[in-house]
C-alpha atoms as a PDB file:
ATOM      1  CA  UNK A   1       0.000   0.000   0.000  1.00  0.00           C
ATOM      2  CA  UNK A   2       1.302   3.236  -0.968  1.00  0.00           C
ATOM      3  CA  UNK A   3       1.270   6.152   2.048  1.00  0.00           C
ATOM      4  CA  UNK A   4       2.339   9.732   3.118  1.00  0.00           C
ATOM      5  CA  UNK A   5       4.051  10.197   5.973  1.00  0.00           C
ATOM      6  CA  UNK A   6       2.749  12.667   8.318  1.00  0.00           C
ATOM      7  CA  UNK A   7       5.511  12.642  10.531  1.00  0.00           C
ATOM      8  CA  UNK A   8       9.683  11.426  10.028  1.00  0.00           C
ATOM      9  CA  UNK A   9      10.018   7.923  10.701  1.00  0.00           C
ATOM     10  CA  UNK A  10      13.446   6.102  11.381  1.00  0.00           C
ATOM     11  CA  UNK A  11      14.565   3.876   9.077  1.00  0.00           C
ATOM     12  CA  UNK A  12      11.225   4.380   6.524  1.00  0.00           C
ATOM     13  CA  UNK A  13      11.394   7.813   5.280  1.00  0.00           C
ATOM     14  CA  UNK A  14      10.578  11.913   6.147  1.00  0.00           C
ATOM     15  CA  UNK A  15       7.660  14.174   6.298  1.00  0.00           C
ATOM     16  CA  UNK A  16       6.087  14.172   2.328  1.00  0.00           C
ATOM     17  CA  UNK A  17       7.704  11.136   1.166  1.00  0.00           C
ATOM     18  CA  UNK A  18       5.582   8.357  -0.339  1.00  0.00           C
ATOM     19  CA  UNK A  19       6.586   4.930   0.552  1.00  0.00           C
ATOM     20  CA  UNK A  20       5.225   1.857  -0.083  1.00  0.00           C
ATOM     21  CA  UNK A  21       4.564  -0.010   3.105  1.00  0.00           C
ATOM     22  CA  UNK A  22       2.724  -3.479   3.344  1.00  0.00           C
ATOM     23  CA  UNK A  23      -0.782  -3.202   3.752  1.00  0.00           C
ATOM     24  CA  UNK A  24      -0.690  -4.398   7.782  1.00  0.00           C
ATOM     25  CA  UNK A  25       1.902  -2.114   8.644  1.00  0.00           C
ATOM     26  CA  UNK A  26      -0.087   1.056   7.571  1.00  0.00           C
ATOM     27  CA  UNK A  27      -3.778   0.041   8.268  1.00  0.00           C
ATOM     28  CA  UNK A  28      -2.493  -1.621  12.332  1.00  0.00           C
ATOM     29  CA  UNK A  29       0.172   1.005  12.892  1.00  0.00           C
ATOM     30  CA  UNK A  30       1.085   4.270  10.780  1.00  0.00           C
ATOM     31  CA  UNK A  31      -2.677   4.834   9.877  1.00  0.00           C
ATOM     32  CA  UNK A  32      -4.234   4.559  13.474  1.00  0.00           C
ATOM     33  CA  UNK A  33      -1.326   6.706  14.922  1.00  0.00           C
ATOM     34  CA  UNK A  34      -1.817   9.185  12.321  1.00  0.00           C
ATOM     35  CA  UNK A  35       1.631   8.776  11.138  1.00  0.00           C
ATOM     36  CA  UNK A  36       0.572   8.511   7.665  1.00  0.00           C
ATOM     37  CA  UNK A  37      -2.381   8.514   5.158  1.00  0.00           C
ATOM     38  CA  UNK A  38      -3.523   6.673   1.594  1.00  0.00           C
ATOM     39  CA  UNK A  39      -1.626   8.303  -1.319  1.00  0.00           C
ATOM     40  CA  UNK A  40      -4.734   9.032  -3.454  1.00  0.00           C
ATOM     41  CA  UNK A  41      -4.330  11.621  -6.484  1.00  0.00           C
ATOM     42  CA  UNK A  42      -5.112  14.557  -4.569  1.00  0.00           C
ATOM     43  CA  UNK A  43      -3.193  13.571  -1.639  1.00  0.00           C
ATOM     44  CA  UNK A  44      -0.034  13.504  -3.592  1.00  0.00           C
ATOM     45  CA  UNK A  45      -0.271  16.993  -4.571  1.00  0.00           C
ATOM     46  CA  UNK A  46      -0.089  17.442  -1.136  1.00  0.00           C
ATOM     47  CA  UNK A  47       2.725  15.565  -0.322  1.00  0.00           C
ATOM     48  CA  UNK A  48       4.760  17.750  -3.105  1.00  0.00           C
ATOM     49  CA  UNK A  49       3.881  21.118  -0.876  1.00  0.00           C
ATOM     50  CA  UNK A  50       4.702  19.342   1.830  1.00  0.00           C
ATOM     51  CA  UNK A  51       8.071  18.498   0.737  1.00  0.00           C
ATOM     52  CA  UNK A  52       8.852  21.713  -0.656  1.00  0.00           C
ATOM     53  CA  UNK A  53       8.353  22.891   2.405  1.00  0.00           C
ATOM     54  CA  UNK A  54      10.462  20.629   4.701  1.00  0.00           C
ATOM     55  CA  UNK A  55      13.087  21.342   1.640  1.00  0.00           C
ATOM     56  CA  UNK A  56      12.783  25.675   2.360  1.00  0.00           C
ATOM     57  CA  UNK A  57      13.369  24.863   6.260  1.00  0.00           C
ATOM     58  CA  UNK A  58      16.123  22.001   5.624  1.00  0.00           C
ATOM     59  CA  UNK A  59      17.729  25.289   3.721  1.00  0.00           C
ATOM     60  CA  UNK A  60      17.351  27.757   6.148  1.00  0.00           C
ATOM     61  CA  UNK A  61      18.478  25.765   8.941  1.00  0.00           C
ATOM     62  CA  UNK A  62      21.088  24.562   7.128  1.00  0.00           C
ATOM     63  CA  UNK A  63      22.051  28.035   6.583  1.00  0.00           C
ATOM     64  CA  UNK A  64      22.257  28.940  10.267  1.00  0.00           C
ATOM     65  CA  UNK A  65      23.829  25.865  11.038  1.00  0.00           C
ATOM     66  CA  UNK A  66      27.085  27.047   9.064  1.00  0.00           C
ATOM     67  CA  UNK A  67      26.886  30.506  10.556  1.00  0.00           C
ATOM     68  CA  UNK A  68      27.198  29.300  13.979  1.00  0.00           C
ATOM     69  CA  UNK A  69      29.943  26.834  12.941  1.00  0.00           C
ATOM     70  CA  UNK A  70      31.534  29.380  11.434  1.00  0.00           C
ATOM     71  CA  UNK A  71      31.518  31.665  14.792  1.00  0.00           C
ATOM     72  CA  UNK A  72      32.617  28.576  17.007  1.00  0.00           C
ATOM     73  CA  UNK A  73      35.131  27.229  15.117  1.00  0.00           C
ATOM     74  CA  UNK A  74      38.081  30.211  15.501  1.00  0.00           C
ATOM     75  CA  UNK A  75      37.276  30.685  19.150  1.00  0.00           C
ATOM     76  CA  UNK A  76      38.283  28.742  21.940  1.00  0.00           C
ATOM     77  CA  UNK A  77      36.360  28.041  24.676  1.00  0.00           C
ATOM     78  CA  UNK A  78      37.814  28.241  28.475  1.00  0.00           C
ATOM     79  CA  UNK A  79      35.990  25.926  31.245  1.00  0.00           C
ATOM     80  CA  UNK A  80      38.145  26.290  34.376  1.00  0.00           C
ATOM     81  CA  UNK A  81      38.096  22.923  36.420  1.00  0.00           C
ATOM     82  CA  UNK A  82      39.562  21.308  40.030  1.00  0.00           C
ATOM     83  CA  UNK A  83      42.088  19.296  39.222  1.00  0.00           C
ATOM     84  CA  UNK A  84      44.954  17.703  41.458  1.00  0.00           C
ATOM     85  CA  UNK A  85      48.876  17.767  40.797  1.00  0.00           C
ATOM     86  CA  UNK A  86      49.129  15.693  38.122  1.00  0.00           C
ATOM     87  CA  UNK A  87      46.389  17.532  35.863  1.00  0.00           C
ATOM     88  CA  UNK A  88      43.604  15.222  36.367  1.00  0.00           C
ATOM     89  CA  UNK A  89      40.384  17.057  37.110  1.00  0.00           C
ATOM     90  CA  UNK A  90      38.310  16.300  40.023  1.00  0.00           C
ATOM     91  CA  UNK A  91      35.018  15.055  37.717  1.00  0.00           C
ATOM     92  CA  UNK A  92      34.963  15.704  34.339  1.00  0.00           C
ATOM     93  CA  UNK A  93      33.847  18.106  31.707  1.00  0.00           C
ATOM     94  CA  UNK A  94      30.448  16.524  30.350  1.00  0.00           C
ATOM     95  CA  UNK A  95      28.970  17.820  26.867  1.00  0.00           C
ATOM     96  CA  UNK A  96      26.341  19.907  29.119  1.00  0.00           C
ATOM     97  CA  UNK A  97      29.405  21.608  30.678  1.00  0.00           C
ATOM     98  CA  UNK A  98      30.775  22.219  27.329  1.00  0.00           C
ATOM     99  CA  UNK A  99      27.215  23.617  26.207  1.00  0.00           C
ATOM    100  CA  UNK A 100      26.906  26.489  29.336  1.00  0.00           C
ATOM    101  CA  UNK A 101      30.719  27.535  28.597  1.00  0.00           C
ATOM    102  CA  UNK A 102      29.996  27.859  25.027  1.00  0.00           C
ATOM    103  CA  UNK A 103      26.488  30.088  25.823  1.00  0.00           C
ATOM    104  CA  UNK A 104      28.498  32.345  28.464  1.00  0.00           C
ATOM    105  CA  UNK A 105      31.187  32.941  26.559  1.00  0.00           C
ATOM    106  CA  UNK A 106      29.873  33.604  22.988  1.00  0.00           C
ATOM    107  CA  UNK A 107      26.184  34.094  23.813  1.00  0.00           C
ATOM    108  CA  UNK A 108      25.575  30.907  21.292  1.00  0.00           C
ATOM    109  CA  UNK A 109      22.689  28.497  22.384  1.00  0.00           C
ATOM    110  CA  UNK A 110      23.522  24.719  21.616  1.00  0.00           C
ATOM    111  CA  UNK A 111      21.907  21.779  22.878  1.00  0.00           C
ATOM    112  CA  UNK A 112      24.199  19.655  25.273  1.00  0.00           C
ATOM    113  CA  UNK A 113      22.677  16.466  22.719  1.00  0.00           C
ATOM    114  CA  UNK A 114      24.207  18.093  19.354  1.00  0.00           C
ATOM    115  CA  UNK A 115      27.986  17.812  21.398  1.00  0.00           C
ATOM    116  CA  UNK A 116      29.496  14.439  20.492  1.00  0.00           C
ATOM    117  CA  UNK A 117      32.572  13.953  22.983  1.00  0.00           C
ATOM    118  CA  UNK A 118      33.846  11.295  25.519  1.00  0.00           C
ATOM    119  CA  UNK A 119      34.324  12.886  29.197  1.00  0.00           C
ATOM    120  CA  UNK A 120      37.544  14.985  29.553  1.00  0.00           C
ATOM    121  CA  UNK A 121      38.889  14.117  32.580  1.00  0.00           C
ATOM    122  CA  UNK A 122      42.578  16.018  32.059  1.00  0.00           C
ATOM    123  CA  UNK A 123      43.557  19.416  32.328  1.00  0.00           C
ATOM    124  CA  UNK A 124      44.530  20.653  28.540  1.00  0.00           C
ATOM    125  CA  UNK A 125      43.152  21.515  24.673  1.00  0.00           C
ATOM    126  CA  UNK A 126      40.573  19.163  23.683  1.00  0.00           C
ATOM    127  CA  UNK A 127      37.967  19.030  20.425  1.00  0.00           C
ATOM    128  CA  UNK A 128      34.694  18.068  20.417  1.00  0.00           C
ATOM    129  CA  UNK A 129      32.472  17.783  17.709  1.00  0.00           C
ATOM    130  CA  UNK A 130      29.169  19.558  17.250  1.00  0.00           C
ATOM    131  CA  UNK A 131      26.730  18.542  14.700  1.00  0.00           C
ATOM    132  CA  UNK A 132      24.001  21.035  14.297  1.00  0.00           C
ATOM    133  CA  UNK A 133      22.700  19.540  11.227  1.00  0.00           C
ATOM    134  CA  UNK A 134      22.766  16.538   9.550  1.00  0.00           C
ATOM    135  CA  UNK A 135      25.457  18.574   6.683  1.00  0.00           C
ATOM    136  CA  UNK A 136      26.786  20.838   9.154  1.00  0.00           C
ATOM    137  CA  UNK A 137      29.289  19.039  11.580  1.00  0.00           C
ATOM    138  CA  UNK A 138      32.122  21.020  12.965  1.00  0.00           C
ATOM    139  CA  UNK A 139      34.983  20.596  16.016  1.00  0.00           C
ATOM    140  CA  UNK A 140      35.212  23.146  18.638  1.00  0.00           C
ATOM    141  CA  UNK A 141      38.639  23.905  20.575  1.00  0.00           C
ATOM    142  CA  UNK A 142      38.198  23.079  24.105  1.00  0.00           C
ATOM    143  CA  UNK A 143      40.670  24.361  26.823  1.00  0.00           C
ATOM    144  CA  UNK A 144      40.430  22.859  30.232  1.00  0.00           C
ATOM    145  CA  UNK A 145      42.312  24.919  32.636  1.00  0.00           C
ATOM    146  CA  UNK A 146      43.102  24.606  36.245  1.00  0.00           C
ATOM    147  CA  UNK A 147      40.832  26.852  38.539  1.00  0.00           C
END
């Protein structure tokens, strides 16, 4: 049975697309939940506005996604930690440490999710990657100092 998604679902397709599904799948699952409906003639003219406009906000956040990657990727950010003799920090630096140093020093709001790192648990320059968008994935400098 062809079907529109409603709604982006892993593994089966985005918001607009048609897919063919078997006819169980969409009349016990996608249909009930709303998650899709029957691609009929007039319903695929729909689909086309609605990918056009998942296509003009895929753009625009694309777009904003490299400006902030741009700003983030020539500064360094500074997160003073506790740390003994040796260098090794009392804790570690988590991604959502990583995201409040980046929004107090450059004013920049990311997510704590969109960080990809493993802890840092030693004093030093690290880089962790930020992925804003699904094109736009970047590294940011990291400088753990002593406090």
């Amino acid at each position: 049975m062809k079907v529109i998604l409603r709604q982006d679902r892993a593994g089966l397709g985005k918001r607009g697309d048609i897919v063919e599904v078997s006819d169980g799948y969409a009349r016990n699952f996608l249909l009930p939940k709303g998650a899709a409906f029957k691609a009929t003639d007039g319903a695929v003219d729909q689909a086309n506005a609605m990918r056009r406009a998942r296509d003009l906000r895929d753009a625009s956040d694309r777009e904003g996604a490299q400006t902030i990657a741009s700003k983030l990727v020539a500064t360094t950010i500074v997160i003073p930690m506790k740390s003994g003799v040796e260098g090794k920090l009392f804790g570690s630096v988590t991604a959502a440490d990583v995201a409040e140093a980046i929004e107090a020093q450059t004013g920049i709001v990311i997510d704590r999710k969109q960080l990809h790192l493993d802890h840092i648990k030693a004093l030093g320059s690290h880089s962790v990657t930020a992925k804003l968008h699904a094109d736009v994935e970047f590294p940011i400098t990291v400088d753990v100092t002593k406090k």
